[in-house]
C-alpha atoms as a PDB file:
ATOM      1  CA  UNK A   1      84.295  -2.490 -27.419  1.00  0.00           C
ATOM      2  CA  UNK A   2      83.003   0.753 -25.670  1.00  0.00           C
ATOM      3  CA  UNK A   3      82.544   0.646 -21.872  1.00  0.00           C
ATOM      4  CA  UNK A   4      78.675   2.033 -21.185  1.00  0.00           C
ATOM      5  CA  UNK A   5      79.490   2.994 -17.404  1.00  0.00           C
ATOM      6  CA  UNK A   6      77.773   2.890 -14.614  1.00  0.00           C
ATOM      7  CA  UNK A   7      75.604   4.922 -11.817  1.00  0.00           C
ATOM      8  CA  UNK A   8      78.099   2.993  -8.992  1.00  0.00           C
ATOM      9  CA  UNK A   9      79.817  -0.179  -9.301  1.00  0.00           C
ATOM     10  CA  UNK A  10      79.503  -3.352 -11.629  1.00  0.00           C
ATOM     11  CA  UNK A  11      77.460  -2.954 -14.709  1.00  0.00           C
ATOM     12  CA  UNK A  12      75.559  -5.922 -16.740  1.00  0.00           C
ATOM     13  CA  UNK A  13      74.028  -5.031 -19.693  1.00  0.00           C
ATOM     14  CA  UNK A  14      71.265  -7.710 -20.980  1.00  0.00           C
ATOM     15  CA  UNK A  15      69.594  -6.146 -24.330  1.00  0.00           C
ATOM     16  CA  UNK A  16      69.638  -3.782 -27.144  1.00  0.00           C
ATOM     17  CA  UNK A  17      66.991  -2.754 -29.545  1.00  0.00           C
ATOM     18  CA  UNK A  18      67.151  -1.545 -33.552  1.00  0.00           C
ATOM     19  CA  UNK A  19      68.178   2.111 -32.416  1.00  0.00           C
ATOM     20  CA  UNK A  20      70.717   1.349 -29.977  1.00  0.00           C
ATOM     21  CA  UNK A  21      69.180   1.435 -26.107  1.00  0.00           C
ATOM     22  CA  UNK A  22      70.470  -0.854 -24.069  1.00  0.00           C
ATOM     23  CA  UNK A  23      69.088  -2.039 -20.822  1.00  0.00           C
ATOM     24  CA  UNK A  24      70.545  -3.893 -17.683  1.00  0.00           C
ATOM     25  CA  UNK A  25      71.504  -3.256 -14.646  1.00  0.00           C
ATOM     26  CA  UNK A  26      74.114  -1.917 -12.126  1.00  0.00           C
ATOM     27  CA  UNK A  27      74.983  -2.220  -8.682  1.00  0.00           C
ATOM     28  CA  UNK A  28      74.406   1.094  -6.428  1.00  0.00           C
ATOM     29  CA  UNK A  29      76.487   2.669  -3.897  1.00  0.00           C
ATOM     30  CA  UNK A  30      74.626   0.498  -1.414  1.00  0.00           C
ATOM     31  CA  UNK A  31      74.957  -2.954  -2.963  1.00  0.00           C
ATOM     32  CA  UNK A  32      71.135  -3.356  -4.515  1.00  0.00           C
ATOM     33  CA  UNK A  33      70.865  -4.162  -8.636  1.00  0.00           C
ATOM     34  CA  UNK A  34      69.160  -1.415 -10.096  1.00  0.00           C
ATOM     35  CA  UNK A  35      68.129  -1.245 -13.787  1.00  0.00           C
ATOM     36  CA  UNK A  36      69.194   1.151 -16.103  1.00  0.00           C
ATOM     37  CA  UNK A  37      68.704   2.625 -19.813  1.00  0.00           C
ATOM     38  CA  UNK A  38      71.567   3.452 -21.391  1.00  0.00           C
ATOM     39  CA  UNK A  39      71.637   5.847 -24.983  1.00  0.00           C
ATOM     40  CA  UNK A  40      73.956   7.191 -26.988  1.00  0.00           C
ATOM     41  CA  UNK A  41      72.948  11.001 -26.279  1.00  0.00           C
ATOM     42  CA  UNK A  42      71.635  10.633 -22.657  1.00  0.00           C
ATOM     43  CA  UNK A  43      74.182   7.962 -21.278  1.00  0.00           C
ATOM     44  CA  UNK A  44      72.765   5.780 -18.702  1.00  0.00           C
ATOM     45  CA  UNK A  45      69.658   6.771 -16.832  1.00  0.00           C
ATOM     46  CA  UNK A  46      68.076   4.751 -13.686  1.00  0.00           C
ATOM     47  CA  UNK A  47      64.643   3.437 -14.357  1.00  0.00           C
ATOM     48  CA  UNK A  48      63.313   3.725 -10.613  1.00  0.00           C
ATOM     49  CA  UNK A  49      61.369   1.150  -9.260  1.00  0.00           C
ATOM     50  CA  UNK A  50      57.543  -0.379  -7.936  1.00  0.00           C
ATOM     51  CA  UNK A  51      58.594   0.849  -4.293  1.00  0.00           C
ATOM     52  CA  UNK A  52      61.049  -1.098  -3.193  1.00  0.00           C
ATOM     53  CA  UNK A  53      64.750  -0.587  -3.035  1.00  0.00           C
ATOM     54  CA  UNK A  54      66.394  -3.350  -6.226  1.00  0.00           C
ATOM     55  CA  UNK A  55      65.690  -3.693  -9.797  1.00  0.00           C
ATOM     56  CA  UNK A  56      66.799  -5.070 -12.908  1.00  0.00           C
ATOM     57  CA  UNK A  57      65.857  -4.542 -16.572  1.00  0.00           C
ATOM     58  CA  UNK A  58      65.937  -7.621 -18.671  1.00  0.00           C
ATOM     59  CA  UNK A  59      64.249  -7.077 -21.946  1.00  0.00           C
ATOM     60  CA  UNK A  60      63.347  -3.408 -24.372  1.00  0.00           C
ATOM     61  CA  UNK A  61      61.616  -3.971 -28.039  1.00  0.00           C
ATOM     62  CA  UNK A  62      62.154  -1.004 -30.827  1.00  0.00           C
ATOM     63  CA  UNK A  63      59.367   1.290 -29.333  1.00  0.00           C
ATOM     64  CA  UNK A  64      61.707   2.018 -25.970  1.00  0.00           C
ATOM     65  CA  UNK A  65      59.555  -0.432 -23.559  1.00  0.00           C
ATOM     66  CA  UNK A  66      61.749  -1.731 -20.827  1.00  0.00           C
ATOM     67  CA  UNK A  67      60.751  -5.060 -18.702  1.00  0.00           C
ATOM     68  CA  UNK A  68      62.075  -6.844 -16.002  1.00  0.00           C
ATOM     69  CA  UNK A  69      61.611  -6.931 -12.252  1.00  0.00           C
ATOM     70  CA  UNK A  70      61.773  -4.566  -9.399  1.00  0.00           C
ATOM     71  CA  UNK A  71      61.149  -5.052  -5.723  1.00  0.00           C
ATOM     72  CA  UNK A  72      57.925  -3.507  -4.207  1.00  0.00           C
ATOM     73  CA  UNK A  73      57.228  -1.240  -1.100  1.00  0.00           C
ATOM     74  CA  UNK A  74      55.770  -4.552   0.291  1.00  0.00           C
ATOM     75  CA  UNK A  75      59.131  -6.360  -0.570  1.00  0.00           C
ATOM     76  CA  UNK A  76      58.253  -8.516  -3.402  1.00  0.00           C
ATOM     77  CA  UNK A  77      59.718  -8.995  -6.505  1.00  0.00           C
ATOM     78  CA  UNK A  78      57.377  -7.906 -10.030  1.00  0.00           C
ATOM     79  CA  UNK A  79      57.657  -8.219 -13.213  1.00  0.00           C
ATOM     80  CA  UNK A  80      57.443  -4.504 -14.617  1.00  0.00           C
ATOM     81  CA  UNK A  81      57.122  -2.786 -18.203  1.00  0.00           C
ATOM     82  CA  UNK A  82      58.307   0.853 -18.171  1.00  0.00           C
ATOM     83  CA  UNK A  83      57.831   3.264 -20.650  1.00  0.00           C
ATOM     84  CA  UNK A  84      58.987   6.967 -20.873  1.00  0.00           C
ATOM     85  CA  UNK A  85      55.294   8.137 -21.108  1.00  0.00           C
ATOM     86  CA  UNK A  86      53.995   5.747 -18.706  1.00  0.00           C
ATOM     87  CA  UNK A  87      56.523   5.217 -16.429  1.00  0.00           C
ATOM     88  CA  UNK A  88      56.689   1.842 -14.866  1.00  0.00           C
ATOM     89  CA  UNK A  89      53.885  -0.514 -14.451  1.00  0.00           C
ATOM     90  CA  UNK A  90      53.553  -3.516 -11.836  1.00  0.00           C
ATOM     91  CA  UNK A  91      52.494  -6.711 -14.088  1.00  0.00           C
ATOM     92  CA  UNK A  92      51.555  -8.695 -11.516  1.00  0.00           C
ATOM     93  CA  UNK A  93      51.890 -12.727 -10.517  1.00  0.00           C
ATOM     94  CA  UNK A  94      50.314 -15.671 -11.239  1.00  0.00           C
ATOM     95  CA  UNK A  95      49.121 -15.838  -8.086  1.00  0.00           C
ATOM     96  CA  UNK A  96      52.249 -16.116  -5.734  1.00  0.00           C
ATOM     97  CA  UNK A  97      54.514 -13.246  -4.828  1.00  0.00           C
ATOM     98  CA  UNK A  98      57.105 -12.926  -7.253  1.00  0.00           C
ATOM     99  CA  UNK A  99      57.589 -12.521 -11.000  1.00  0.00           C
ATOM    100  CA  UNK A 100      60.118 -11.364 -13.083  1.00  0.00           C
ATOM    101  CA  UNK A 101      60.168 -10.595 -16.794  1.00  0.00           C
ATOM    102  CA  UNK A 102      62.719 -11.274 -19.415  1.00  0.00           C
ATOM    103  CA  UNK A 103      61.229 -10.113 -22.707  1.00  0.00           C
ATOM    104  CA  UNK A 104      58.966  -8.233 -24.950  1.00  0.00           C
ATOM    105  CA  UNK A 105      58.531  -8.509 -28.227  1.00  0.00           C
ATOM    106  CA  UNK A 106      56.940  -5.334 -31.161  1.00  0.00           C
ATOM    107  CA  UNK A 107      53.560  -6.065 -30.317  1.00  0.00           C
ATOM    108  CA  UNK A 108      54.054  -5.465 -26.274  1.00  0.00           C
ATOM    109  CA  UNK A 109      53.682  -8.693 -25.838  1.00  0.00           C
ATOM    110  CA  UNK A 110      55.761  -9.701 -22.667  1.00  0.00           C
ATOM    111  CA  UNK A 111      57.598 -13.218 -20.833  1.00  0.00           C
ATOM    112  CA  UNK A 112      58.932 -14.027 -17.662  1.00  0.00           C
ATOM    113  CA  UNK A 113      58.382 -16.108 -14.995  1.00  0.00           C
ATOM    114  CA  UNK A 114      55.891 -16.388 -11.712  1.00  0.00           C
ATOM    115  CA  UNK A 115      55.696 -18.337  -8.895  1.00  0.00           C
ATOM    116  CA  UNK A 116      52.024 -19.576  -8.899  1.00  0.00           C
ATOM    117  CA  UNK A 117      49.312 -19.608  -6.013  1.00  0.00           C
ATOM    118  CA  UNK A 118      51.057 -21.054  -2.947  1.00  0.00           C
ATOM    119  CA  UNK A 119      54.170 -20.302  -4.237  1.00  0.00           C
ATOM    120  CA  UNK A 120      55.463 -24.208  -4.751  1.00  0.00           C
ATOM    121  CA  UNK A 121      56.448 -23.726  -8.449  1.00  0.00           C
ATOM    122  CA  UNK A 122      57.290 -21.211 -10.787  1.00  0.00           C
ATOM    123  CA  UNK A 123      55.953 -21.092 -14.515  1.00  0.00           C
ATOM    124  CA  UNK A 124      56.414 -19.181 -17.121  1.00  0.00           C
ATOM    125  CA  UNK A 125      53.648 -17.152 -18.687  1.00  0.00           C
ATOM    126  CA  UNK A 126      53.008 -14.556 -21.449  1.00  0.00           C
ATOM    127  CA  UNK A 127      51.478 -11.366 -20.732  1.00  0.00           C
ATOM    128  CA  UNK A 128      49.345  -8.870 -23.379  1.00  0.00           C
ATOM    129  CA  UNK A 129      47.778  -5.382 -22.292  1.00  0.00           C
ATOM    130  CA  UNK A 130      44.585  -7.191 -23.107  1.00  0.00           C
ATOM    131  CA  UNK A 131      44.566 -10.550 -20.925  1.00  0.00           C
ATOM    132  CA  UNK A 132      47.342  -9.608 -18.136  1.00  0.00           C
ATOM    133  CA  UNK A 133      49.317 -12.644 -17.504  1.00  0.00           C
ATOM    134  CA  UNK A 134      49.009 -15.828 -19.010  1.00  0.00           C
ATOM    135  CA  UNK A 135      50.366 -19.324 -17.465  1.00  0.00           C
ATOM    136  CA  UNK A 136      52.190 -21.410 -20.351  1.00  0.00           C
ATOM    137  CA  UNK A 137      52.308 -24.170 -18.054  1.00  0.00           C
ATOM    138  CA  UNK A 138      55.287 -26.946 -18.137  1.00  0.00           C
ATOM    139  CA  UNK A 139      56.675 -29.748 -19.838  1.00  0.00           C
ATOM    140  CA  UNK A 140      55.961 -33.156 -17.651  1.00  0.00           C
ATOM    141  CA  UNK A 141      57.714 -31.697 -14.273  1.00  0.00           C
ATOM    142  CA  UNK A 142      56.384 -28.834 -12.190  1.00  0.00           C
ATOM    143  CA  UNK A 143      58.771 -25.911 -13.099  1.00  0.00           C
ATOM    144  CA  UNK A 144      59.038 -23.866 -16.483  1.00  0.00           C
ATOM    145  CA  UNK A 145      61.218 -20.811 -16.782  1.00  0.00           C
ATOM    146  CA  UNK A 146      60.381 -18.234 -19.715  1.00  0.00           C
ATOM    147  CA  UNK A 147      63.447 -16.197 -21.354  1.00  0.00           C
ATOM    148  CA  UNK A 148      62.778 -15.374 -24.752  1.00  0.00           C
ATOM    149  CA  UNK A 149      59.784 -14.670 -27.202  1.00  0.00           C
ATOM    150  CA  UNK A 150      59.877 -12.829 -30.899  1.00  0.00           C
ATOM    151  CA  UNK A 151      57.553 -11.557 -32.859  1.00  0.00           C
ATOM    152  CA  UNK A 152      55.137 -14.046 -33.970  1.00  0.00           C
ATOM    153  CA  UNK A 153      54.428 -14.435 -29.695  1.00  0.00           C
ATOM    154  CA  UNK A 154      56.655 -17.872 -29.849  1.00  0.00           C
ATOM    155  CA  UNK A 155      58.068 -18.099 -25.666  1.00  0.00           C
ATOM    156  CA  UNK A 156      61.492 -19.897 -25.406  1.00  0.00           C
ATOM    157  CA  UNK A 157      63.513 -21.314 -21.853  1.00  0.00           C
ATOM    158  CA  UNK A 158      63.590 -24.455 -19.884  1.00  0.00           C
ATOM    159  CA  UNK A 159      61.269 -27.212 -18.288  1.00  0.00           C
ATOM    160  CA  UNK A 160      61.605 -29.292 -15.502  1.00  0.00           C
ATOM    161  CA  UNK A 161      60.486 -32.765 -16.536  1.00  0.00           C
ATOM    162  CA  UNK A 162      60.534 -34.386 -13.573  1.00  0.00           C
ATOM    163  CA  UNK A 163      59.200 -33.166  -9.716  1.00  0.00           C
ATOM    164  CA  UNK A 164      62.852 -32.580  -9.100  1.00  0.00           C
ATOM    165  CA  UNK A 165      64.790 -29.211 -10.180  1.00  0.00           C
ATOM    166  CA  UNK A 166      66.678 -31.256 -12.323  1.00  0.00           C
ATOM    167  CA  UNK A 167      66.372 -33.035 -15.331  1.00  0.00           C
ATOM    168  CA  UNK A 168      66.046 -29.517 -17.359  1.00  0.00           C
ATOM    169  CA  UNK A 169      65.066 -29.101 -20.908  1.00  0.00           C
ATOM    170  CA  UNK A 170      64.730 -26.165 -23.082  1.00  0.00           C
ATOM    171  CA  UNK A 171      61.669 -25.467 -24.765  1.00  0.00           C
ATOM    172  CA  UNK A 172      59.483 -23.819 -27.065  1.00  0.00           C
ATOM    173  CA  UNK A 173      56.047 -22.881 -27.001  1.00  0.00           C
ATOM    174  CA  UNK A 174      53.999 -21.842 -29.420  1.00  0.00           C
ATOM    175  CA  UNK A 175      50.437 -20.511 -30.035  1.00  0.00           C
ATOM    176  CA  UNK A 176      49.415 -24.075 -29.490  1.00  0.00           C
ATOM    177  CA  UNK A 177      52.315 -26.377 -27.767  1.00  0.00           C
ATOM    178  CA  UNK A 178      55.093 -26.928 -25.023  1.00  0.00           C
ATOM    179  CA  UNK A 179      57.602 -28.442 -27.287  1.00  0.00           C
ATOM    180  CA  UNK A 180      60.544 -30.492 -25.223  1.00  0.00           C
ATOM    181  CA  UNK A 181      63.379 -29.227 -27.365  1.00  0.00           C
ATOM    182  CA  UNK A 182      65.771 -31.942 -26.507  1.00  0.00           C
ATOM    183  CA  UNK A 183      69.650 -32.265 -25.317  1.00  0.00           C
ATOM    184  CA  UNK A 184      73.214 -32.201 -27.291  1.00  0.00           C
ATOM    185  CA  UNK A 185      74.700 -35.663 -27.237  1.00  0.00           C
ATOM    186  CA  UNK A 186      72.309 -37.156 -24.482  1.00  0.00           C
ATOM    187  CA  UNK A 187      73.351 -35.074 -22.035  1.00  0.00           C
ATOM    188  CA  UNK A 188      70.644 -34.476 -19.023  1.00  0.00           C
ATOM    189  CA  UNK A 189      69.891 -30.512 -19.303  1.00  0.00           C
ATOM    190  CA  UNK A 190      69.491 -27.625 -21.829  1.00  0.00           C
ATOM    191  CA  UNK A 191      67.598 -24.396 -21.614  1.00  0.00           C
ATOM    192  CA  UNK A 192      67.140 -22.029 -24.431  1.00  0.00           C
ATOM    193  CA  UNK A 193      67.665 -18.227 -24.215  1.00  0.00           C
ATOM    194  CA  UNK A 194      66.869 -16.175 -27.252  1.00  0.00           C
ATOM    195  CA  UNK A 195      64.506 -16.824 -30.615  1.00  0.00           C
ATOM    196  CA  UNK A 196      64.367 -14.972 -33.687  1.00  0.00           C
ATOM    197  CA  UNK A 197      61.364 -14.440 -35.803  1.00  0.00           C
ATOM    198  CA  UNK A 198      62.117 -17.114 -38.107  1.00  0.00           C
ATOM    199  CA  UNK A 199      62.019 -19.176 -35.096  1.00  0.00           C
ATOM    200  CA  UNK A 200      65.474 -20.101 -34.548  1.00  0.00           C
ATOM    201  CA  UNK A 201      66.437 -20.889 -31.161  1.00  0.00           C
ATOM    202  CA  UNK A 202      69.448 -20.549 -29.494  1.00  0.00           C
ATOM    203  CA  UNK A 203      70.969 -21.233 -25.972  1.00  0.00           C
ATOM    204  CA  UNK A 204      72.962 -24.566 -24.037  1.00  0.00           C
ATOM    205  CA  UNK A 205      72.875 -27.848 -23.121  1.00  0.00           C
ATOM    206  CA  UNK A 206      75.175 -28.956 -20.026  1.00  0.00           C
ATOM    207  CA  UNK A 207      77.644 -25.928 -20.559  1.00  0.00           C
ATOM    208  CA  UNK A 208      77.557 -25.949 -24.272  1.00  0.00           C
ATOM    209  CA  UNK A 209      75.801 -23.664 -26.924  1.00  0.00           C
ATOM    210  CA  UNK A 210      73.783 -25.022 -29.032  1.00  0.00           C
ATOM    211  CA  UNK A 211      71.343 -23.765 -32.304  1.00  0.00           C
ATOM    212  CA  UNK A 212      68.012 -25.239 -32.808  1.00  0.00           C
ATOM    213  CA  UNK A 213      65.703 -25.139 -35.526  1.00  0.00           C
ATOM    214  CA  UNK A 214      62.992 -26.926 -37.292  1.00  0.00           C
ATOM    215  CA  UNK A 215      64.944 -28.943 -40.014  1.00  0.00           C
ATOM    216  CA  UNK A 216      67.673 -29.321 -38.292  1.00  0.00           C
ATOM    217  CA  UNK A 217      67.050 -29.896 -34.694  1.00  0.00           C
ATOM    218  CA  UNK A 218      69.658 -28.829 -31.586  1.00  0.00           C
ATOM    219  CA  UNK A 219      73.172 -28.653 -32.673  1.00  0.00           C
ATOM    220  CA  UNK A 220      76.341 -27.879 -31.455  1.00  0.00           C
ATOM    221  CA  UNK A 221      78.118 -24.310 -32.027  1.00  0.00           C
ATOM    222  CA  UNK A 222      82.003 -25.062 -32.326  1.00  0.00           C
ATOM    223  CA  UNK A 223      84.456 -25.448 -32.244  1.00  0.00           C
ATOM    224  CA  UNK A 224      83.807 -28.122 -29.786  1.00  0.00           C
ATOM    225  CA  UNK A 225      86.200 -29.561 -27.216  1.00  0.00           C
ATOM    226  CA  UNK A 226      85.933 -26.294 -24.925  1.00  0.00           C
ATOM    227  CA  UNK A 227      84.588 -26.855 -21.400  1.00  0.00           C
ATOM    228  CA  UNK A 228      82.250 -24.224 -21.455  1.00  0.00           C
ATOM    229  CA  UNK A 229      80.492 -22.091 -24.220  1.00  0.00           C
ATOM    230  CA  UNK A 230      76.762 -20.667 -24.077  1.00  0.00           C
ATOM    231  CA  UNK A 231      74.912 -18.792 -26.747  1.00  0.00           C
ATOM    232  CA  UNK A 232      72.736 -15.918 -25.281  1.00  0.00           C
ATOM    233  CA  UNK A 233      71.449 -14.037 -28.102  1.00  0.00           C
ATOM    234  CA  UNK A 234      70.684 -14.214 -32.000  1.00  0.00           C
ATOM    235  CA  UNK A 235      69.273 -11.528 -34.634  1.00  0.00           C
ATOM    236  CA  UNK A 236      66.993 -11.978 -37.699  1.00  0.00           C
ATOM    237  CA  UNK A 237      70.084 -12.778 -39.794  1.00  0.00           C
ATOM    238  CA  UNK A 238      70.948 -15.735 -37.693  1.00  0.00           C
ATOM    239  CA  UNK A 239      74.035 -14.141 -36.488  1.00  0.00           C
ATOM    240  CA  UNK A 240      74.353 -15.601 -32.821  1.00  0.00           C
ATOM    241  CA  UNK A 241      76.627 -14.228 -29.549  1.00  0.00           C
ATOM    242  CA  UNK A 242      77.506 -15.749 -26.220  1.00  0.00           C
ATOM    243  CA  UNK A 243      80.749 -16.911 -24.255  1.00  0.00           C
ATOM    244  CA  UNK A 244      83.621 -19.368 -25.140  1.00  0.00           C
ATOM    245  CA  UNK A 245      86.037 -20.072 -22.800  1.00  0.00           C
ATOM    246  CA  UNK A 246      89.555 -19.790 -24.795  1.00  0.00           C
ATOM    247  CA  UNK A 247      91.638 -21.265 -22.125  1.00  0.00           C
ATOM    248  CA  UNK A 248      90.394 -22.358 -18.744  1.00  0.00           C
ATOM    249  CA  UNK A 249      89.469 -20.168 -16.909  1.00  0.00           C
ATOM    250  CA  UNK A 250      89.631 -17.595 -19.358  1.00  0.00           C
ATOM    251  CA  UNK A 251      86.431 -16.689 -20.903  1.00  0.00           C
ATOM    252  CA  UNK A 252      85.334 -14.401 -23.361  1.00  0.00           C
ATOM    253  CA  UNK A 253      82.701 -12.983 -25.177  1.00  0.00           C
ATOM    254  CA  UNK A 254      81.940 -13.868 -29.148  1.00  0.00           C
ATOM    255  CA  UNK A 255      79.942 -13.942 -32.260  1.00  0.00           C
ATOM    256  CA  UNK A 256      79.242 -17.254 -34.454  1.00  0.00           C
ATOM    257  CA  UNK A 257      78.292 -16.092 -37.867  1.00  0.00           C
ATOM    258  CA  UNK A 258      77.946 -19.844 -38.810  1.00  0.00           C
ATOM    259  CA  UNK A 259      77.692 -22.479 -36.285  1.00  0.00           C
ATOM    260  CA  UNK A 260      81.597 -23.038 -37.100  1.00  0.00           C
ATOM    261  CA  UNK A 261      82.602 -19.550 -37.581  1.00  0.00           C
ATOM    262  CA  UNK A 262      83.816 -17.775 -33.909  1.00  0.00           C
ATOM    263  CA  UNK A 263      84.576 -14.451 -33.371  1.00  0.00           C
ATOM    264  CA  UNK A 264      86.629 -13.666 -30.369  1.00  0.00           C
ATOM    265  CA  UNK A 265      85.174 -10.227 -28.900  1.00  0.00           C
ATOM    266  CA  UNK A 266      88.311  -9.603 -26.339  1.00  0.00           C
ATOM    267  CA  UNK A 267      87.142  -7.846 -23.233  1.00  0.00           C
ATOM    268  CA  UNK A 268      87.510  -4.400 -21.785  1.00  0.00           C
ATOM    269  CA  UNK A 269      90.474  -6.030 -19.249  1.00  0.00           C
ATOM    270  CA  UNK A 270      90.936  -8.814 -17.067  1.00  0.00           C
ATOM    271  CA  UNK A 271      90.204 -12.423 -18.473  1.00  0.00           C
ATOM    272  CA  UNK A 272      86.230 -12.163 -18.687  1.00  0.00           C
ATOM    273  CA  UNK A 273      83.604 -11.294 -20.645  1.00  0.00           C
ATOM    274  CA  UNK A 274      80.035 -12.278 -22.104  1.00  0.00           C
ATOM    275  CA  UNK A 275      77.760 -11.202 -24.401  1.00  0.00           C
ATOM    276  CA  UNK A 276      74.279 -11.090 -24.175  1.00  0.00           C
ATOM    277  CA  UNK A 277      72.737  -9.753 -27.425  1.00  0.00           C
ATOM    278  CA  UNK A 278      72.866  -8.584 -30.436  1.00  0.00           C
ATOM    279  CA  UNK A 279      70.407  -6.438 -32.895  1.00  0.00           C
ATOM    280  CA  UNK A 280      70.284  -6.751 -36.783  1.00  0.00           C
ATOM    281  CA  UNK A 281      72.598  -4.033 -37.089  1.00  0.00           C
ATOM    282  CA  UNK A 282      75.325  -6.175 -35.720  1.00  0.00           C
ATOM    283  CA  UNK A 283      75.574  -3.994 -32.776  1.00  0.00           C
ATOM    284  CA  UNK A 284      76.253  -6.481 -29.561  1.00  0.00           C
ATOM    285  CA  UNK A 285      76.079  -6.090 -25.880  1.00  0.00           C
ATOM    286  CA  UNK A 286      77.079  -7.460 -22.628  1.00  0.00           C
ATOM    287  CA  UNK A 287      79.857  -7.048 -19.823  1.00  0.00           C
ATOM    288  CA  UNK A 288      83.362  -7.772 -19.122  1.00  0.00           C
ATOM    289  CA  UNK A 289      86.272  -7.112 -16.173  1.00  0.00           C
ATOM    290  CA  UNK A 290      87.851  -4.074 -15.998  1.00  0.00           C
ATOM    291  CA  UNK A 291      90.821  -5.720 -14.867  1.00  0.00           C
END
């Protein structure tokens, strides 16, 4: 486990593409989130932001392009795609005043979430160079939530189903569908995270992780019995990462190789740590305590 740094306090790193960037964020001298790209030759570099003073990068695909959100000159939060040759670039809303965004996939094809006109619900939409933003719309409640997407433009996270903030389920969309992805065991809530491009999803359902595909639905990632465990990222191979807590409240970062096979990561010091994802050369990031 290497420790990336940081430009002043905490660090969180969120991705990592095929070459080894890794984006997140870090709190400043002055207590704002800022987002940062970390490399192996330059170390970690501060992405700026639309004109405001906070920032966080959530997402980078194999060409280098960062999203996330960053807070304007006007105070708003938007969703943002940064390049090294362009800089970064304000995506815009669906028609309220905030958006964030949490992925892009090798195409430039970016997800997040917006609030929409009015700024009563949020939804999660896609966005292309081509048509701007996109709403995906919702399961049968008011509120959808957009996290992941891979290659083939599939859009994984959660769905209210109700008016209310709660029931939660995760889902997937596709080209054509809002698909209600279902619970673990009955429970009320899920939300899914990360998909790879042969459409395995991965993420948790009331505090434990959970793999879903097409044959064989949502299942559980053991050992079970913990009180907590959440799966947060997953490469083409199908090799998934997240959080397990060992022994309450002790929780650490891991790798499932098989939905029964755990890997305890350790952590940097102290009794916490999480990771967040993984590429296909096994490579895995996230954060832990110092102490």
């Amino acid at each position: 486990m290497q420790d990336l740094g940081s430009l002043g306090g905490s660090s969180y790193a969120q991705a990592i593409n095929s070459s080894g960037q890794v984006v997140g964020y870090y709190i400043s001298l002055t207590s704002k989130l800022r987002p940062f790209l970390w490399t192996q030759s330059g170390g970690m570099q501060d992405l700026g932001t639309l004109g405001g003073s906070s920032g966080a990068a959530l997402g980078i695909n194999d060409f280098g392009h960062v999203v996330g959100w960053s807070t304007t000159a006007a105070g708003e939060s938007h969703a943002f795609l940064w390049s090294a040759s362009d800089g970064m670039r304000d995506l815009g809303t669906l028609g309220g005043n905030s958006s964030s965004a949490t992925g892009i996939n090798k195409y430039g094809l970016v997800t997040g979430t917006s609030t929409k006109l009015g700024d009563h619900y949020n939804h999660a939409f896609l966005w292309s160079r081509k048509k701007g933003m996109i709403d995906l719309g919702a399961l049968p409640g008011h509120n959808s939530y957009a996290f992941g997407i891979n290659g083939l433009a599939a859009v994984v996270g959660e769905s209210t189903l109700t008016s209310n903030l709660t029931p939660y389920h995760a889902f997937l969309r596709t080209r054509h569908a809002m698909i209600d992805l279902g619970t673990l065991f009955g429970v009320d809530n899920s939300i899914a995270v990360a998909i790879n491009d042969s459409g395995s999803v991965v993420g948790n359902s009331d505090n434990l992780a959970f793999l879903w595909t097409r044959a064989g639905g949502m299942q559980g990632l053991g050992p079970l019995g913990t009180n907590f465990s959440n799966a947060d990222g997953i490469n083409s191979l199908g090799v998934i990462v997240g959080s397990y807590e060992t022994v309450s409240p002790t929780i650490h970062a891991v790798i499932w190789t098989a939905p029964n096979q755990i890997q305890d990561l350790g952590v940097l010091g102290g009794i916490y740590s999480t990771a967040t994802a993984i590429n296909d050369s096994g490579q895995v990031v996230g954060y832990s305590t110092l102490q």
